[in-house]
Protein backbone atom coordinates (compact mmCIF):
# COMPACT_ATOMS: atom_id res chain seq x y z
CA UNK A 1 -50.75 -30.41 168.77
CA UNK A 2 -47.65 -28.83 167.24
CA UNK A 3 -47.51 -32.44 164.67
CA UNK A 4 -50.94 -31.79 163.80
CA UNK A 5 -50.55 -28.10 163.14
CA UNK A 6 -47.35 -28.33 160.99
CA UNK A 7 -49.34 -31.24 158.58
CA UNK A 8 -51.95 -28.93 158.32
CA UNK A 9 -50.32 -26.21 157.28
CA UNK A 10 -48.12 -28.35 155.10
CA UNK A 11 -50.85 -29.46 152.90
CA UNK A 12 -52.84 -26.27 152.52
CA UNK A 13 -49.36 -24.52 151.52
CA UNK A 14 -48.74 -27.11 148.73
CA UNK A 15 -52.04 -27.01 147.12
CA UNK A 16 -52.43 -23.08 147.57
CA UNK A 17 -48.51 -22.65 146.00
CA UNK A 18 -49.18 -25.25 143.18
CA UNK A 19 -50.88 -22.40 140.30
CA UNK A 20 -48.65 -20.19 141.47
CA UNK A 21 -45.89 -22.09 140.73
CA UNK A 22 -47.40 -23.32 137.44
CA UNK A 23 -47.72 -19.69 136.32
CA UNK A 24 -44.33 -18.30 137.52
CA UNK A 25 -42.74 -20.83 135.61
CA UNK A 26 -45.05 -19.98 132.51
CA UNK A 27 -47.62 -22.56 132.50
CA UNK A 28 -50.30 -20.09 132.16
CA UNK A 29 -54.35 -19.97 131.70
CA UNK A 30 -53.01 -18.15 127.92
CA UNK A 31 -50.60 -20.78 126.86
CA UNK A 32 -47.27 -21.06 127.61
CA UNK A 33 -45.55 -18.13 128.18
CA UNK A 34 -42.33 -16.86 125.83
CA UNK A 35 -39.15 -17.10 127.26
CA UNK A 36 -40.00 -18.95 130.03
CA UNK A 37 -39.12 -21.98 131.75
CA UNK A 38 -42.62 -24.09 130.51
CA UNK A 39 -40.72 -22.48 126.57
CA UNK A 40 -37.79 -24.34 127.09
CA UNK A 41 -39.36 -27.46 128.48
CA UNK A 42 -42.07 -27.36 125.54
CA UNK A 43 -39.30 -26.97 123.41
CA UNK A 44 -36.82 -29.98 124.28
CA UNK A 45 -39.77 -32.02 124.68
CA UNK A 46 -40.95 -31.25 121.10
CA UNK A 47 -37.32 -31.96 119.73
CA UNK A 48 -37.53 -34.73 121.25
CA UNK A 49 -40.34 -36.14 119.65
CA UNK A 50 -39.71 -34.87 116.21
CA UNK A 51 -41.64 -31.33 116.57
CA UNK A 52 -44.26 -31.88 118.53
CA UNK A 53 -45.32 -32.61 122.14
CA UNK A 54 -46.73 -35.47 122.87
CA UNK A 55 -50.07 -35.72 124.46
CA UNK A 56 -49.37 -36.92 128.21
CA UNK A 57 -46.38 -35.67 128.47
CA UNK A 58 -44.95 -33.73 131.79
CA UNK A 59 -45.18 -30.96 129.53
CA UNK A 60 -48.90 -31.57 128.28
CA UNK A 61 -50.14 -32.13 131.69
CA UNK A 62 -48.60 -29.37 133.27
CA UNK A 63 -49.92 -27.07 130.62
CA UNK A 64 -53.16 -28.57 131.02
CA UNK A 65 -53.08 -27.69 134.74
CA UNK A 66 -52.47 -24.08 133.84
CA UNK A 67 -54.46 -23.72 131.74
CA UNK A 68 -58.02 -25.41 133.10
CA UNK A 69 -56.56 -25.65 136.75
CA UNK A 70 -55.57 -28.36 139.07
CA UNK A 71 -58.30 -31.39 139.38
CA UNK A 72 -59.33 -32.38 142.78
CA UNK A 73 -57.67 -35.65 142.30
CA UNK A 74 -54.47 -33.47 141.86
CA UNK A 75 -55.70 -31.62 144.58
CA UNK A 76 -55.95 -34.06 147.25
CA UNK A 77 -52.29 -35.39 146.06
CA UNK A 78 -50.71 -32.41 146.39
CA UNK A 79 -52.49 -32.13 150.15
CA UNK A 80 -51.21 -35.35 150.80
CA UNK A 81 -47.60 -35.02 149.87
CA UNK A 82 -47.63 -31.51 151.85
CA UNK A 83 -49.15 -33.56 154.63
CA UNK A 84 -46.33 -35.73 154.95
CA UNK A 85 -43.56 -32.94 153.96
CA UNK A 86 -45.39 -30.81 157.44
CA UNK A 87 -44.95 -34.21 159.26
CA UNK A 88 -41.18 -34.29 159.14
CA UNK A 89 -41.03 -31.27 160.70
């Protein structure tokens, strides 16, 4: 029953942390915040690609995410990855 408990918990954590995470790192429902991690990211990637970022990117989807929230689809990936992370222990 332990197993079971610790997969549980596993995946609720993960998709309950996930907007947290988003907005600590500045991913937020405002835009990305100044001086933040999501800044710097949203700034290599538009060097990168000649000033802007591209649509897709790690840094487009993420924003996305903080912005309009995690899909279900997202959702039931992050429970599923959790899942297997509570499983090993």
């Amino acid at each position: 029953m332990l197993g079971i408990g610790a997969i549980i918990t596993g995946a609720v954590a993960t998709i309950a942390a996930a907007p947290v995470i988003l907005g600590a790192v500045g991913f937020t429902s405002a835009g990305i915040a100044g001086g933040s991690i999501a800044a710097s990211m949203m700034s290599s990637a538009a060097i990168a690609n000649g000033g802007g970022v591209a649509a897709g990117s790690l840094v487009a989807v993420l924003q996305s995410a903080g912005a309009a929230g995690i899909s279900v689809a997202v959702k039931i990936g992050l429970g599923a990855a959790g899942a297997f992370i509570g499983a090993l222990f």
